[in-house]
Protein backbone atom coordinates (compact mmCIF):
# COMPACT_ATOMS: atom_id res chain seq x y z
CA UNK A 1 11.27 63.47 256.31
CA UNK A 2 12.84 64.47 253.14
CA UNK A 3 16.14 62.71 253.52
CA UNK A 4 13.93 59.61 254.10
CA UNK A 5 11.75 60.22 251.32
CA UNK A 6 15.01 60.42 248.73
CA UNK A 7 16.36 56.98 250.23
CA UNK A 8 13.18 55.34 250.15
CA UNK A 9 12.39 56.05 246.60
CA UNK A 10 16.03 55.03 245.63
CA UNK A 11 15.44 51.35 246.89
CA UNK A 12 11.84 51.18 246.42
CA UNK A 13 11.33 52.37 242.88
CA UNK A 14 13.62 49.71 241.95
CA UNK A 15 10.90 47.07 242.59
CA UNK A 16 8.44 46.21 240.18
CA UNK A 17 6.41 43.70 241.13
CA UNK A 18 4.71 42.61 237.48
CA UNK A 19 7.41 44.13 235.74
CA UNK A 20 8.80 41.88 232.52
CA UNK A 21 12.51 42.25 233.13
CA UNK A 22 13.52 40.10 235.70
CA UNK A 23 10.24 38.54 236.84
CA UNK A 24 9.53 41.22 238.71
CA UNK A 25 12.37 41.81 240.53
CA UNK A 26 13.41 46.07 241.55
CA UNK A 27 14.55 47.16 238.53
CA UNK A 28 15.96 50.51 237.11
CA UNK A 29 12.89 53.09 236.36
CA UNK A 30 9.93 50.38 237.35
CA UNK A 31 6.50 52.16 238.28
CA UNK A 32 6.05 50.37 242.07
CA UNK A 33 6.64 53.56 243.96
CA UNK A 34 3.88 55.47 241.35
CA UNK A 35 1.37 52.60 241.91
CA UNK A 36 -1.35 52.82 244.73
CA UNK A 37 0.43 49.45 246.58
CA UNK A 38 3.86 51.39 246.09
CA UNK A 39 2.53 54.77 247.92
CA UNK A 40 0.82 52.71 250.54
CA UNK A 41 3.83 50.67 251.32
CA UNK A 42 5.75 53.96 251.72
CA UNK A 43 3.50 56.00 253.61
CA UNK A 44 2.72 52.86 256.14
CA UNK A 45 6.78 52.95 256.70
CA UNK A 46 7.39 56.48 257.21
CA UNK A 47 4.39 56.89 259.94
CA UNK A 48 6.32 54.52 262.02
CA UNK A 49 8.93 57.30 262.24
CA UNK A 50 11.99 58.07 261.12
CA UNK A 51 14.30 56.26 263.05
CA UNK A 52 13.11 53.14 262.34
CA UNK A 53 13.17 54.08 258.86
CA UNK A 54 16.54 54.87 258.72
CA UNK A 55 18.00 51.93 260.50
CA UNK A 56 16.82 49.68 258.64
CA UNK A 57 17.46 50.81 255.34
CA UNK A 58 21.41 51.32 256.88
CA UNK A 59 21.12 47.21 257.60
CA UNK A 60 19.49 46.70 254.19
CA UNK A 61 21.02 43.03 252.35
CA UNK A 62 21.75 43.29 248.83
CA UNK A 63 20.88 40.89 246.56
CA UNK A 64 22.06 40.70 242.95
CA UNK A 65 19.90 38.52 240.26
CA UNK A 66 22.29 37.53 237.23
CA UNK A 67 18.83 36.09 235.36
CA UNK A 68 15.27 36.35 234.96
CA UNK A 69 14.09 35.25 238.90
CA UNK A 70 10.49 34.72 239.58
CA UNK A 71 8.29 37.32 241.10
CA UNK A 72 6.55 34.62 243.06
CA UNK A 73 10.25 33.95 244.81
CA UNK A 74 11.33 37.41 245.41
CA UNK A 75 8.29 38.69 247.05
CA UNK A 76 9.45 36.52 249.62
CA UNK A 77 12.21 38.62 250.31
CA UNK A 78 10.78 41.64 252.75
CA UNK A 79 11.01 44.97 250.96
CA UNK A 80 12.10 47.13 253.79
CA UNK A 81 14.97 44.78 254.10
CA UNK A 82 16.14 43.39 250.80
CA UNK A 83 17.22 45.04 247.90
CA UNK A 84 16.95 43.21 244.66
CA UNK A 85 18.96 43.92 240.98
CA UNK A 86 20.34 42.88 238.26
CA UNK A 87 23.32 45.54 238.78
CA UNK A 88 24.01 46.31 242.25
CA UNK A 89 27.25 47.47 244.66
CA UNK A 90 28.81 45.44 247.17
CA UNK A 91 25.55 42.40 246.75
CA UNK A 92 25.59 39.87 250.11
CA UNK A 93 24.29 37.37 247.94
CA UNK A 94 23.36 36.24 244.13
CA UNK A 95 20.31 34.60 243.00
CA UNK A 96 21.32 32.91 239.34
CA UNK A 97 19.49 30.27 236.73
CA UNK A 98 21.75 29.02 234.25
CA UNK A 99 23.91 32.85 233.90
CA UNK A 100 27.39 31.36 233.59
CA UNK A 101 29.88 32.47 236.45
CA UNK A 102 32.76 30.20 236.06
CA UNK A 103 34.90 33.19 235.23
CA UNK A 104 32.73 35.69 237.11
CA UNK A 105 34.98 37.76 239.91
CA UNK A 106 32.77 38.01 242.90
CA UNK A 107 32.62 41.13 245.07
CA UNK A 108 34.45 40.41 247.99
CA UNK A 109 31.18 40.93 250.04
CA UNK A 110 29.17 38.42 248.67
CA UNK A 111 28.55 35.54 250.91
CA UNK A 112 26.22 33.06 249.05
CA UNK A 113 25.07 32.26 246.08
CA UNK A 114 21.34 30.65 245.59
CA UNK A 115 20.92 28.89 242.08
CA UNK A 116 17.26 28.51 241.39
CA UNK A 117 17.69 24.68 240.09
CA UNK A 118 19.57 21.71 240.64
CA UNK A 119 22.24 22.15 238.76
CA UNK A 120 25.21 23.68 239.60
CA UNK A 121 27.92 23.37 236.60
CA UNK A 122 27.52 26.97 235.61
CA UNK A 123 28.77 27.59 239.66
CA UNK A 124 32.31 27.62 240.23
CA UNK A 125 31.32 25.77 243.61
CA UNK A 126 34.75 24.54 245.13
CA UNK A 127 37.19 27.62 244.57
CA UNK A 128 33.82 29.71 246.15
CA UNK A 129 34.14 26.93 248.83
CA UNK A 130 37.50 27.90 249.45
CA UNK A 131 36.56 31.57 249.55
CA UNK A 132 33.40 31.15 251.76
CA UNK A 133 31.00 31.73 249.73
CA UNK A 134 28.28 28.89 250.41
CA UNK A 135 26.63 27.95 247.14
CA UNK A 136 22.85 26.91 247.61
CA UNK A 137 20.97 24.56 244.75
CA UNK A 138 16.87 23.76 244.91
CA UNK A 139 16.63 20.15 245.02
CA UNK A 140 13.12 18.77 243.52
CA UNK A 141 11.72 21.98 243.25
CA UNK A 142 11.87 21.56 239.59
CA UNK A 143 11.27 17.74 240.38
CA UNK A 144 7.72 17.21 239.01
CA UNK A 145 8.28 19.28 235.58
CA UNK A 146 11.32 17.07 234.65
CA UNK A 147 9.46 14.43 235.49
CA UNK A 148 6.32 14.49 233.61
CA UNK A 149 8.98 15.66 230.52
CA UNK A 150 10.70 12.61 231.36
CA UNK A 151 7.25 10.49 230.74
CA UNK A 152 7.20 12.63 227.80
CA UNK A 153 10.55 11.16 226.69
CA UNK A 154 9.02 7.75 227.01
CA UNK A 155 5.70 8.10 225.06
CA UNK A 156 8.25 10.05 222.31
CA UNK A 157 10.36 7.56 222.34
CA UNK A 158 7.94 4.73 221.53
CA UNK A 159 5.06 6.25 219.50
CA UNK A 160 6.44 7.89 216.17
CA UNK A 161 4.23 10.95 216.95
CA UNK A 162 6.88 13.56 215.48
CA UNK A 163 7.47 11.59 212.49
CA UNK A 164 3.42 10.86 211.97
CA UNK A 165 2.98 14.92 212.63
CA UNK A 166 5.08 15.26 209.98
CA UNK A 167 3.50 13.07 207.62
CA UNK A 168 0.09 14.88 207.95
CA UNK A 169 1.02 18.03 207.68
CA UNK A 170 2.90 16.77 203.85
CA UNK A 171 -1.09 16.22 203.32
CA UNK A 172 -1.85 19.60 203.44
CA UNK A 173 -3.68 20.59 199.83
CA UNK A 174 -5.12 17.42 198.75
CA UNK A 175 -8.52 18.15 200.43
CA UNK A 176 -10.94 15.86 200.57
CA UNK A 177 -8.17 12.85 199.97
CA UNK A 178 -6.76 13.61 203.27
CA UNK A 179 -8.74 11.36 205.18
CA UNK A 180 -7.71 8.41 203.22
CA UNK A 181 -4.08 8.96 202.84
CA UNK A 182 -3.63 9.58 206.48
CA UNK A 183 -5.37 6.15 207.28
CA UNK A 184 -3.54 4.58 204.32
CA UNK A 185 -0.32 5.87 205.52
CA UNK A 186 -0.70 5.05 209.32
CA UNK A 187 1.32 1.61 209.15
CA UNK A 188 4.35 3.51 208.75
CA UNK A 189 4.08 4.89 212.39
CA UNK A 190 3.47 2.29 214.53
CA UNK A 191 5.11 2.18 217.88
CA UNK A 192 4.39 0.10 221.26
CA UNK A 193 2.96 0.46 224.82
CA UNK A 194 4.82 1.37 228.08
CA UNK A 195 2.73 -1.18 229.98
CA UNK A 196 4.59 -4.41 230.40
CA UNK A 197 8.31 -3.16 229.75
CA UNK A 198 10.75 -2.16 231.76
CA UNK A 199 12.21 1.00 233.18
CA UNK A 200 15.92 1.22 234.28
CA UNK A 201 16.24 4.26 236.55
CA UNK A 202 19.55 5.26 237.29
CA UNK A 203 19.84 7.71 239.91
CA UNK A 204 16.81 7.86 242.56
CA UNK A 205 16.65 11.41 244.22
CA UNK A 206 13.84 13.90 243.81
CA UNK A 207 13.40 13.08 240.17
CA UNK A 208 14.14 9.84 239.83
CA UNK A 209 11.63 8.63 242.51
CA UNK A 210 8.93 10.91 241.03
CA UNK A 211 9.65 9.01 237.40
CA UNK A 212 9.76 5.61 239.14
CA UNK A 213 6.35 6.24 240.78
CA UNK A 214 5.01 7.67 237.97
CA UNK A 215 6.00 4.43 235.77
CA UNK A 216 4.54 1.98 237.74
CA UNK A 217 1.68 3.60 237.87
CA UNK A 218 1.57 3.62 233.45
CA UNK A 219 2.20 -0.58 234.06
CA UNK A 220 5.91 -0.53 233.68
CA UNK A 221 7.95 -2.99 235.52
CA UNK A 222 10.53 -0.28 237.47
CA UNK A 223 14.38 -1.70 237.98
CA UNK A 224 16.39 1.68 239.79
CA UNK A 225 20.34 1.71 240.82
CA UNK A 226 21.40 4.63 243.14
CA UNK A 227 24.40 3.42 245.47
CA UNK A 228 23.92 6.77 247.02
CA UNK A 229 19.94 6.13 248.08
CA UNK A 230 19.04 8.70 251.07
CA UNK A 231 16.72 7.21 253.13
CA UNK A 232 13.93 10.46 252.36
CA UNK A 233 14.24 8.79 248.72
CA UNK A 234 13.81 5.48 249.94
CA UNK A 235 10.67 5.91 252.31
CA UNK A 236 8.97 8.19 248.78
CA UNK A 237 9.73 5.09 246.73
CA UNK A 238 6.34 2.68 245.26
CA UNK A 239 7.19 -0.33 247.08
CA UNK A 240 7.29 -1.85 243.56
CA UNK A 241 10.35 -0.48 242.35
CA UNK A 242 12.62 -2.78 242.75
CA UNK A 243 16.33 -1.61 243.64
CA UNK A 244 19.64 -3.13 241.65
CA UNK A 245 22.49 -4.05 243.71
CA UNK A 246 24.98 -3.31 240.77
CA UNK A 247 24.64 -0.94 237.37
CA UNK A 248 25.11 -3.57 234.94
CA UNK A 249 22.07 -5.52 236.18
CA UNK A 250 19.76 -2.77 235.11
CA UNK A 251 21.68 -1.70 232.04
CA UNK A 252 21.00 -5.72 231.22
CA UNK A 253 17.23 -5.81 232.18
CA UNK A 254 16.25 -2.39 230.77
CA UNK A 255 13.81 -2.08 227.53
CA UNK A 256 14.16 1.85 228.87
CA UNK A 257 16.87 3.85 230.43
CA UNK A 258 16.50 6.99 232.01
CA UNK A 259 19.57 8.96 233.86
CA UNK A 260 19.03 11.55 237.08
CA UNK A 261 22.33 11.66 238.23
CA UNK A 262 24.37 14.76 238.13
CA UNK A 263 27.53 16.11 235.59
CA UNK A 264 30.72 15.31 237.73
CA UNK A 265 34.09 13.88 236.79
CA UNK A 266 33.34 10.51 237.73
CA UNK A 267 29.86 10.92 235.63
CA UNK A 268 30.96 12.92 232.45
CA UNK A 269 30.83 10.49 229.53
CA UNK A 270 28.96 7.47 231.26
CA UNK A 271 26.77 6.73 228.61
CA UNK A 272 28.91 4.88 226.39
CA UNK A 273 30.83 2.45 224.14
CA UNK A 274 31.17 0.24 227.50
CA UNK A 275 28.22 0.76 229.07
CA UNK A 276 26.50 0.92 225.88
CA UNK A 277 27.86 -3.05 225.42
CA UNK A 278 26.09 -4.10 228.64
CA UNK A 279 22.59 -2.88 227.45
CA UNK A 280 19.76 -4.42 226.31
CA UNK A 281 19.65 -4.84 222.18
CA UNK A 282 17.23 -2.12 220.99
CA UNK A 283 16.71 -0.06 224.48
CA UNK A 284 15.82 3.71 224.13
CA UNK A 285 17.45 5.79 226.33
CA UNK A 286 16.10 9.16 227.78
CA UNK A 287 18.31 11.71 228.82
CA UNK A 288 16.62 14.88 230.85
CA UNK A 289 19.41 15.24 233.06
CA UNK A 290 22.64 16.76 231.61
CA UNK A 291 24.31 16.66 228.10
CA UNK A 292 27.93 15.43 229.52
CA UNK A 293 26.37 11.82 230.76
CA UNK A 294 26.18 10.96 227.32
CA UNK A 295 29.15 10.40 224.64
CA UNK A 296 27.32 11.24 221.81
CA UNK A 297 29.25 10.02 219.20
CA UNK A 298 28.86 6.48 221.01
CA UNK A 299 25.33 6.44 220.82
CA UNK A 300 25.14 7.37 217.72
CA UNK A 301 27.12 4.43 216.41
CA UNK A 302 25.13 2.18 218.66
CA UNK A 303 21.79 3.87 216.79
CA UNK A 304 23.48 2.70 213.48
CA UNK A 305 24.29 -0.62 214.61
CA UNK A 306 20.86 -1.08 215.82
CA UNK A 307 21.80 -1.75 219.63
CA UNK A 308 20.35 1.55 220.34
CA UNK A 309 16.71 1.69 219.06
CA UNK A 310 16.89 5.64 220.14
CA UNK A 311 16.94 8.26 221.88
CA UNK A 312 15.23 11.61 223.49
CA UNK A 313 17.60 14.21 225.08
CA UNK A 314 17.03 17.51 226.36
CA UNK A 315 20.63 18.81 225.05
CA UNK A 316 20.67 19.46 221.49
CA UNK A 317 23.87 19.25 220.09
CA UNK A 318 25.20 19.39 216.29
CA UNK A 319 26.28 15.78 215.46
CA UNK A 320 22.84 14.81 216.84
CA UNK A 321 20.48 17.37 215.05
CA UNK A 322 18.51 15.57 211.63
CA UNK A 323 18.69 12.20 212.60
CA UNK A 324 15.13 10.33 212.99
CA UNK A 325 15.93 8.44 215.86
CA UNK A 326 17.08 11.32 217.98
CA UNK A 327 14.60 13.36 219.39
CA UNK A 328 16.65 16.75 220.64
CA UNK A 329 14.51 19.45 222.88
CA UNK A 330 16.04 22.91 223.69
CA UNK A 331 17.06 22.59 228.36
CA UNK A 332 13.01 21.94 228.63
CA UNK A 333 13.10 20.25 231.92
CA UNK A 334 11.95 22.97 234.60
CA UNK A 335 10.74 25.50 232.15
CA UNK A 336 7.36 25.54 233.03
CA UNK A 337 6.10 28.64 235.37
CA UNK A 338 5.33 26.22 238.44
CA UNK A 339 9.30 25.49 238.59
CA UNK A 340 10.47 28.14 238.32
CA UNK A 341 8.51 29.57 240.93
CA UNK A 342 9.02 26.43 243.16
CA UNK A 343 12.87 27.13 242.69
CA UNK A 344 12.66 30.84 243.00
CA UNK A 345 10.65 30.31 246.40
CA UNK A 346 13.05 27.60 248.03
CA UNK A 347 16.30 30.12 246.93
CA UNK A 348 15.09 32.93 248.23
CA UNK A 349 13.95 31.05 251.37
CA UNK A 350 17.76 29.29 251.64
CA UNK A 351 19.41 33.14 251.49
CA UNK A 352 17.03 34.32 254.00
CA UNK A 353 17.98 31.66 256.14
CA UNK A 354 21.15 32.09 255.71
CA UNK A 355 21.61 35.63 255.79
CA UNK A 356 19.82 36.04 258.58
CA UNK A 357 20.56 33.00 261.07
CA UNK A 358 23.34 31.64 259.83
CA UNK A 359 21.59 28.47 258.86
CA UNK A 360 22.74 26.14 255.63
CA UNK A 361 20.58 23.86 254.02
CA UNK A 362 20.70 22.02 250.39
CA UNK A 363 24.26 23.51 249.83
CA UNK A 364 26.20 21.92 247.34
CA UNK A 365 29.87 22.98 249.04
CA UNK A 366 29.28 23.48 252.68
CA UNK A 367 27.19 20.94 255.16
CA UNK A 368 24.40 21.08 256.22
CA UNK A 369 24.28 23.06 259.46
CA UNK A 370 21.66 25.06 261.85
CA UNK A 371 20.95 26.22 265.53
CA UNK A 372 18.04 25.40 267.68
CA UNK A 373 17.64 28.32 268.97
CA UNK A 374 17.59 31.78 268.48
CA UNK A 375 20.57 34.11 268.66
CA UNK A 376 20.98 35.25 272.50
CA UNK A 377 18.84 38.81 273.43
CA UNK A 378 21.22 41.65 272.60
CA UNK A 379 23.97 38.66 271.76
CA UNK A 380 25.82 37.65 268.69
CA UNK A 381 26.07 34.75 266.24
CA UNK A 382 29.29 34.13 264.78
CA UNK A 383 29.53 32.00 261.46
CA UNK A 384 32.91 31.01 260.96
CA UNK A 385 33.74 29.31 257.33
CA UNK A 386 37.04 27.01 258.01
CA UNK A 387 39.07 24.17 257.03
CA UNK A 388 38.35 20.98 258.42
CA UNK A 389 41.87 20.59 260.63
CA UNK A 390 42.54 20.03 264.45
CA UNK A 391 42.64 22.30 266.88
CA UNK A 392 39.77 25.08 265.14
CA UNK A 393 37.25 24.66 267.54
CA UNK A 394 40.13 25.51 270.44
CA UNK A 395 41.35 28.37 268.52
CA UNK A 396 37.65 29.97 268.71
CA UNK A 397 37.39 29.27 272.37
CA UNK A 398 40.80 30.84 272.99
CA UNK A 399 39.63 34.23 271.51
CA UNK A 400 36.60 34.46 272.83
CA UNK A 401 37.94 33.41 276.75
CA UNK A 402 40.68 36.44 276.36
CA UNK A 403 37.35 38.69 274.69
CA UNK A 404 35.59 37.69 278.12
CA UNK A 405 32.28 36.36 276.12
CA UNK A 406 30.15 33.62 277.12
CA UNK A 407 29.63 31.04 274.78
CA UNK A 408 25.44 30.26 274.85
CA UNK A 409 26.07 27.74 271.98
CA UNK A 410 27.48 25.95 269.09
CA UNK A 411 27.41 23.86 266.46
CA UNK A 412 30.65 22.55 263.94
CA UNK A 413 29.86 20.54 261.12
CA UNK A 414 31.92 19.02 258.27
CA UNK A 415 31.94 18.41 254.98
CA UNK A 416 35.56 17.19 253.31
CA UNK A 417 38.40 19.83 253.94
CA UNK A 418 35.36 22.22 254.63
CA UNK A 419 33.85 22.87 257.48
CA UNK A 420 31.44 25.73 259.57
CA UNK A 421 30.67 26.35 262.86
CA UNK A 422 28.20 28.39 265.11
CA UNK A 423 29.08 30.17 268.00
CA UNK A 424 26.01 31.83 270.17
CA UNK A 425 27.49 34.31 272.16
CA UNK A 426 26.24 36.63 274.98
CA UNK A 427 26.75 40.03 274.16
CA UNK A 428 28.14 41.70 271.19
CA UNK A 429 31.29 40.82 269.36
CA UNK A 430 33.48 43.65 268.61
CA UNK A 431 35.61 44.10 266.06
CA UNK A 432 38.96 43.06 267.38
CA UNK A 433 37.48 39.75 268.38
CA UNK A 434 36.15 39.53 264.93
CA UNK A 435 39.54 40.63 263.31
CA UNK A 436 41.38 37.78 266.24
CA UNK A 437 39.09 35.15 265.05
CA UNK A 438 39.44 35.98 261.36
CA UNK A 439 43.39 35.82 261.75
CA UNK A 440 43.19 32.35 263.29
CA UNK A 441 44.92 29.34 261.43
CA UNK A 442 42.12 27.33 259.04
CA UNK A 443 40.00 30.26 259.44
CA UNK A 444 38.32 31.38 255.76
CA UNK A 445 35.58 33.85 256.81
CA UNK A 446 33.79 34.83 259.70
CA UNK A 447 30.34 36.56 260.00
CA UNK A 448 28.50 37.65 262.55
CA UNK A 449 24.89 38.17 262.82
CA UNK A 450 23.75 40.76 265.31
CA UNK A 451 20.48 40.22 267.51
């Protein structure tokens, strides 16, 4: 009872469920194992004896948080099988926000890593790829926060309300005056409605379709361009919006244009002295999605020439700061609580998945890939990372026929030179298969997941 008692309070006390640091998260010295839910919790696990106590904690996962990770997510995580830090040995997996990890060296034990947002450019996604670490991203959980601060962007963007703010606080002092000046000085701040114009959308996933919707419902005539247009997106779509065959016809038609599209080679820089030609004279642009869409220094000159009327971006930058027709916000998009507990939630839910059967969904380096079923009574799962070449799927077979398993299932799925397979097998897989499979040609990791 002792020896339980010590190991339970060294993973238990960690979690603080209102703590500050780390949204709650276990954290060095929290209070959760001194609070009347903490002793309850303990006391409930110990009556159910000891060897059920211990074996579990033995198959514990690790999970390391590199940033602030809502409470409302990793409750979701069950305490008697998950342990949460922000410093922590040998983690399975990483939950991360914007924490940069480019040049991050990952314990060789970690397996996947759950960013609690869309974007991924602070992930060094394809050399974990090649490592097999599958790298998990939260598609429109965040969707409706940038979205109503992409409506923002519009009202911003056409009513000098900044500017006019300005103005009336300069009033302050002249008391009883204030009322006239402020009408007296209203003409300098007049902007125009949304209803009637129109809104280019490029880019129509999660976000995109939300701000679409959203615009035809404010009166706005809604033009959108996604070549890439997944039929989920499609079906959410007003039946108003019309789609663009080609980019140019939008940029041409477009008193607005808003980008949703994410930060990739091919995408770095698009806003700009070309595309920038093909616009509309005067169109305001919005940009909530990433800083590198936009060349800067382009728009800029387009501002001065008076082809750009302005713009609202959500990546402040110093050649763009003090200029009145750029309206810079600090990365406001999902920072509102209901994101980030929306993105917390579907992480933590994508790791458990994954940790536990194997399954990926909304990975941004691996496909997409599940069983049916469950693993086989007293039978194994093997998750098997590899390159996408002839012959793998042979190569398992092989081992397994000389290891004398039966194979109950499987599933191989593809995405580029990447590609992952499930094997259900009957009985358990012992090492030497594991280490046989591991040494296979193509092979880059293999797990397996015990019934």
């Amino acid at each position: 009872m002792a020896d339980i008692l010590k190991l339970y309070i060294r993973t238990s006390c960690e979690w603080d469920a209102g703590g500050k640091e780390n949204g709650g998260a276990r954290q060095k010295g929290s209070s959760f194992f001194n609070s009347e839910a903490g002793r309850s919790h303990f006391f409930s696990t110990v009556s159910e004896g000891p060897t059920r106590s211990l074996s579990r904690s033995l198959k514990m996962y690790k999970i390391q948080t590199l940033d602030r990770i809502s409470a409302v997510g990793l409750d979701n995580f069950p305490r008697d099988e998950y342990e949460i830090a922000s410093e922590i040995m040998k983690p399975d997996a990483i939950l991360v926000r914007s924490h940069d990890m480019l040049s991050m060296e990952l314990d060789e034990n970690v397996k996947a890593v759950a960013r609690a947002g869309a974007g991924v450019n602070n992930i060094p996604c394809k050399d974990l790829a090649a490592k097999g670490v599958v790298v998990f991203n939260t598609p429109g959980a965040n969707a409706n926060a940038v979205k109503e601060l992409v409506i923002l962007g519009l009202l911003m963007a056409s009513r000098p309300v900044i500017a006019a703010n300005k103005f009336c606080n300069g009033l302050a002092g002249k008391g009883a005056e204030i009322a006239t000046l402020a009408e007296k000085g209203k003409k300098d701040y007049i902007g125009n409605e949304l209803k009637g114009k129109t809104l280019g959308v490029i880019g129509l996933g999660a976000i995109g379709a939300q701000v679409a919707n959203t615009a035809i419902e404010l009166g706005m005539n809604v033009v959108g361009y996604d070549p890439f247009l997944s039929i989920d997106a499609a079906w959410s779509l007003n039946h108003m919006v019309k789609h663009a065959e080609t980019l140019d016809t939008v940029l041409a038609k477009a008193d607005y244009l808003t980008f949703h599209v994410p930060e990739t080679p091919d995408t770095k820089g698009f806003v700009n002295a070309n595309t920038i030609k093909n616009m509309k004279d005067g169109v305001r642009l919005i940009n909530i999605a990433r800083g590198g869409l936009v060349n800067n220094e382009d728009v800029l000159a387009a501002i001065n020439s008076g082809k750009v009327s302005c713009m609202v971006t959500d990546f402040a930058a110093e050649e763009l700061l003090n200029n009145d027709k750029v309206i810079c916000m600090p990365h406001l998009g999902a920072s509102t609580p209901e994101a980030e507990d929306n993105c917390a939630v579907m992480a933590v839910k994508e790791l458990r998945d994954f940790l536990e059967t194997g399954a990926i969904k909304n990975s941004v380096n691996y496909p997409k890939c599940k069983m049916d079923n469950a693993i086989p009574k007293n039978g194994t799962r093997l998750c098997i990372a590899h390159k996408n070449v002839p012959n793998m799927i042979a190569q398992f077979t092989s081992v397994l026929g000389e290891a004398k398993l039966n194979i109950s299932g499987m599933v191989d799925q593809n995405r580029g030179d990447i590609a992952y397979c499930m094997i259900d097998v009957d009985g358990k897989v012992e090492e030497a298969t594991l280490t046989a499979l591991g040494s296979a040609d193509g092979v880059i990791k293999v797990r397996p997941i015990y019934a």
